[in-house]
N, C-alpha and C. Protein backbone atom coordinates (compact mmCIF):
# COMPACT_ATOMS: atom_id res chain seq x y z
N UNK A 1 168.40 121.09 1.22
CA UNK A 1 168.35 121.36 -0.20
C UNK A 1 167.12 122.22 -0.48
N UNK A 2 167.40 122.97 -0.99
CA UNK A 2 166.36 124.22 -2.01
C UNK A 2 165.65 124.17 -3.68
N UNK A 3 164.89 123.67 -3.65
CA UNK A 3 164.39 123.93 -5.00
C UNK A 3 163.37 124.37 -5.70
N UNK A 4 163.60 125.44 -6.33
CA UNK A 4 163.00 126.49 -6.53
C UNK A 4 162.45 126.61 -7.95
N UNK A 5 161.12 126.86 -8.15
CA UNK A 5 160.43 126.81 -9.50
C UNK A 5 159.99 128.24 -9.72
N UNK A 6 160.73 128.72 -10.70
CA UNK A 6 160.21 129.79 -11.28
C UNK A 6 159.41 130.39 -12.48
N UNK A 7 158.15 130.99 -12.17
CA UNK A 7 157.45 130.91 -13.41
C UNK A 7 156.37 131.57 -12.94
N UNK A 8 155.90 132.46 -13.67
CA UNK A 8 154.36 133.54 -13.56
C UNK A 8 153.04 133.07 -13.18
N UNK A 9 153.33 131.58 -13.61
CA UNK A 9 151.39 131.44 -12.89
C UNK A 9 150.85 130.50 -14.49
N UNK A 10 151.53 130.22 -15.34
CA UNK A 10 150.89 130.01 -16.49
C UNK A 10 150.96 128.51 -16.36
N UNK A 11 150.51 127.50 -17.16
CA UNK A 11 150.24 126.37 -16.79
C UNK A 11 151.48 125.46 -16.98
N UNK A 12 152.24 125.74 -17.75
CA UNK A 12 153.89 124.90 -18.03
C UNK A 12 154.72 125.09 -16.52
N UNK A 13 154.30 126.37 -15.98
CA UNK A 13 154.80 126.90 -15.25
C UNK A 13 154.37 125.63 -13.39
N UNK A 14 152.90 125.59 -13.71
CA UNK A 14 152.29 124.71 -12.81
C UNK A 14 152.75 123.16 -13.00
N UNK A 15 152.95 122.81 -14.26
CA UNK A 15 153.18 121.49 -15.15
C UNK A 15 154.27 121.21 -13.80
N UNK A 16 155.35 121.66 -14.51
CA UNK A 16 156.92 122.06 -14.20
C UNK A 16 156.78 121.69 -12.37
N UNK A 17 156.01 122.53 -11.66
CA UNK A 17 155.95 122.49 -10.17
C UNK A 17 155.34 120.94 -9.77
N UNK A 18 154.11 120.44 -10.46
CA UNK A 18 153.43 119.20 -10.21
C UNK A 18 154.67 118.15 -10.30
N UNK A 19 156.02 117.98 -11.80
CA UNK A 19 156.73 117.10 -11.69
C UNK A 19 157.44 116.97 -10.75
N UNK A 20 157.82 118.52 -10.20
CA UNK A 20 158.91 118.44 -9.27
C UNK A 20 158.69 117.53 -7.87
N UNK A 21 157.04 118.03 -7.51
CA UNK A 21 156.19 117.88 -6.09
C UNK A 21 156.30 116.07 -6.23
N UNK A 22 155.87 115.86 -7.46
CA UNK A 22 155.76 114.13 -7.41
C UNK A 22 156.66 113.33 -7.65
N UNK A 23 158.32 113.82 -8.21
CA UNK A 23 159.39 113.21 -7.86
C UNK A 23 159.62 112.88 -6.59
N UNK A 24 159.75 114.59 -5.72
CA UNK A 24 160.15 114.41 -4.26
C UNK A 24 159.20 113.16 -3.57
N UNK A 25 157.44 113.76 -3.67
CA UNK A 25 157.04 112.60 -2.94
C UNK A 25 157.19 110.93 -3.02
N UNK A 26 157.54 110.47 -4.43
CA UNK A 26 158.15 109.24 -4.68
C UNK A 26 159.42 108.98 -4.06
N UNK A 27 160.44 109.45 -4.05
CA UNK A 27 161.45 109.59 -3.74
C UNK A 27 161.71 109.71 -1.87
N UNK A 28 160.67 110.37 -1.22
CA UNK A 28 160.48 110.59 -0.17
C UNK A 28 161.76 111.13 0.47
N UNK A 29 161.83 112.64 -0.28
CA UNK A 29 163.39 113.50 -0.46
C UNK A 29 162.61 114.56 0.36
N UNK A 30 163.68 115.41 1.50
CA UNK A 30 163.11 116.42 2.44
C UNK A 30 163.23 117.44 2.16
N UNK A 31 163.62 117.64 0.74
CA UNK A 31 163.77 119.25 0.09
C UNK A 31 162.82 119.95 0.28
N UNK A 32 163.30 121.23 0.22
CA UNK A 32 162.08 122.44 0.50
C UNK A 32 162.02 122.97 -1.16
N UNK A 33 160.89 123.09 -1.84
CA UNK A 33 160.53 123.08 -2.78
C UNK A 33 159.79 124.82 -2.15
N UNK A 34 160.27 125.76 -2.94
CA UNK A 34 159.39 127.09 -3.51
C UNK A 34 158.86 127.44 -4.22
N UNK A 35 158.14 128.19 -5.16
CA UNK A 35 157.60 128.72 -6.08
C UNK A 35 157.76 130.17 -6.27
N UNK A 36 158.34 131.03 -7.19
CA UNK A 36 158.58 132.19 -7.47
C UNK A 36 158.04 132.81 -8.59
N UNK A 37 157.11 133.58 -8.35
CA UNK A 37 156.49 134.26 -9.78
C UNK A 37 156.99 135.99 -9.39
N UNK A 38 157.67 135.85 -8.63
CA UNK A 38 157.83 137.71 -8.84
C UNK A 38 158.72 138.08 -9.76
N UNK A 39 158.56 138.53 -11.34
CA UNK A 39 159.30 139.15 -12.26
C UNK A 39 161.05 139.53 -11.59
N UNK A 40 160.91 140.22 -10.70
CA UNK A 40 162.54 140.78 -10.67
C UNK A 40 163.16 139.56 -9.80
N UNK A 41 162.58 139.11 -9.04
CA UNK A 41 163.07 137.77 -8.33
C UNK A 41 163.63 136.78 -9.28
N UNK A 42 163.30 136.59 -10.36
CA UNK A 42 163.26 135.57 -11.44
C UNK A 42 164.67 136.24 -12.17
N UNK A 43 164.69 137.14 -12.27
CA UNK A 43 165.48 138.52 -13.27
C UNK A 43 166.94 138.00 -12.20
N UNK A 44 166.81 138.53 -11.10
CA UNK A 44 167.95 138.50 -10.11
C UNK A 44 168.49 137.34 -10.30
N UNK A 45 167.55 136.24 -10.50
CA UNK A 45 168.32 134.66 -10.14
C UNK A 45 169.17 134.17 -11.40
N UNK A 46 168.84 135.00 -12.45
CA UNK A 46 169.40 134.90 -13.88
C UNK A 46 168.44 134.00 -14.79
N UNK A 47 167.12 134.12 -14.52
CA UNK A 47 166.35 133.16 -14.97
C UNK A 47 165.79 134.20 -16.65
N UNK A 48 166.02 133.22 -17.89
CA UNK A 48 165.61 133.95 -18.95
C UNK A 48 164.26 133.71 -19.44
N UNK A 49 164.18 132.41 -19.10
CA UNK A 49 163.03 132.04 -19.65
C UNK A 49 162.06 130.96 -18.63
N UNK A 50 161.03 131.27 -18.83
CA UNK A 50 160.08 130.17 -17.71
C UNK A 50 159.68 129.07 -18.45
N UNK A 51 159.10 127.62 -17.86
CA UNK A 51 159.47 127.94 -16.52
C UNK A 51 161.04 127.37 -16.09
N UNK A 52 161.23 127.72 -15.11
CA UNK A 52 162.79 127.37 -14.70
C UNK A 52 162.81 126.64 -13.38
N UNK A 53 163.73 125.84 -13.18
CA UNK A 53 163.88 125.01 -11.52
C UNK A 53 165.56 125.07 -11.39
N UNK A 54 165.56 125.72 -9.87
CA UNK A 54 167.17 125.79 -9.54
C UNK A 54 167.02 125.09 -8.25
N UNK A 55 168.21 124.42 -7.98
CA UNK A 55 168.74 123.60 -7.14
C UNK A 55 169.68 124.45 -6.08
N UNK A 56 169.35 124.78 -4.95
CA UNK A 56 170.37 125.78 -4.03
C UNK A 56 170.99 126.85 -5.15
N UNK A 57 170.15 127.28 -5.73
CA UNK A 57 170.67 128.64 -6.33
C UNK A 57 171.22 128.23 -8.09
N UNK A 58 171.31 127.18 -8.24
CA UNK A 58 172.36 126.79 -9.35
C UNK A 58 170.81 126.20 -10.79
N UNK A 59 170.49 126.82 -11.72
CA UNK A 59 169.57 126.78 -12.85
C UNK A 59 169.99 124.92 -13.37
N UNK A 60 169.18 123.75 -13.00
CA UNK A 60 169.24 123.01 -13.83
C UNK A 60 168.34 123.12 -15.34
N UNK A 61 167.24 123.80 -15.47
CA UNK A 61 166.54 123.74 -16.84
C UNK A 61 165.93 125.27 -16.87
N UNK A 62 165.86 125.68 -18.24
CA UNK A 62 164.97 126.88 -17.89
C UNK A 62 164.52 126.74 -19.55
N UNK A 63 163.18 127.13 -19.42
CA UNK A 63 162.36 127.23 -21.10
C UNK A 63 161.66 126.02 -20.76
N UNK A 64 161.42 125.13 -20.59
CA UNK A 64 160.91 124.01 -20.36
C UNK A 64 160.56 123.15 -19.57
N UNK A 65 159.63 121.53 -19.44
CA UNK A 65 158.80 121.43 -18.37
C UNK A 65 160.15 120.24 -18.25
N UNK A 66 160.80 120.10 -17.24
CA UNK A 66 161.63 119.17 -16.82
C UNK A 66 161.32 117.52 -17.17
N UNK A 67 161.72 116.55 -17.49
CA UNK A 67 161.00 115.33 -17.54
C UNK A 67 161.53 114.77 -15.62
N UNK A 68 160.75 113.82 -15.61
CA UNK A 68 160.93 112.96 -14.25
C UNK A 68 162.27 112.56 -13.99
N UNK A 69 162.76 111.51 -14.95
CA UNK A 69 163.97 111.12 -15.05
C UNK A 69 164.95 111.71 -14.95
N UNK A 70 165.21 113.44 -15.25
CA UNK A 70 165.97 114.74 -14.92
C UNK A 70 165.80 115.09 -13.11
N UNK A 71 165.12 115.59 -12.80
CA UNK A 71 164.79 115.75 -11.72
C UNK A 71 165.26 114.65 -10.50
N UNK A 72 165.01 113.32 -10.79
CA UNK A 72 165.44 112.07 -10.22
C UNK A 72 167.40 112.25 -10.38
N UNK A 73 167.77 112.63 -11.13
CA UNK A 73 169.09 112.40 -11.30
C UNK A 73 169.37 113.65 -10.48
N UNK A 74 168.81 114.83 -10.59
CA UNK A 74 169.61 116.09 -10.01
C UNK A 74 169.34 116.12 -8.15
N UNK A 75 168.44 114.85 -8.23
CA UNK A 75 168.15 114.54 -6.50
C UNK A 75 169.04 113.29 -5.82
N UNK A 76 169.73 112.79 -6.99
CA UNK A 76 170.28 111.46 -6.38
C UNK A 76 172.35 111.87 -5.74
């Protein structure tokens, strides 16, 4: 599994990456977690708004910082 946080560097953007990092490690899930701030990379993936987290390619949230309880469900 792939999951991928997209977002420029700004702090919602970091927010967003910290929930993701501390679901998995609770969870003790072997996903490979990325980070993408390159503008056209973000553009290509269909991402409109930051920050955003996709699951093997597929956008579960974008504009906003995910809550825990989201993340937990899109891993179970």
């Amino acid at each position: 599994m792939l999951i991928t946080v997209y977002g420029p560097g700004c702090a919602r953007c970091y927010e967003t990456e910290r929930v993701v990092r501390n679901v998995l490690a609770e969870l003790q899930h072997d996903a490979h977690l990325e980070k993408v701030t390159d503008y056209q990379a973000m553009a290509a993936a269909g991402v409109l708004a930051t920050p955003a987290v996709a699951i093997d390619g597929v956008i579960k949230v974008s504009g906003r910082i995910p809550k825990r309880e989201e993340v937990k469900a899109w891993l179970a």
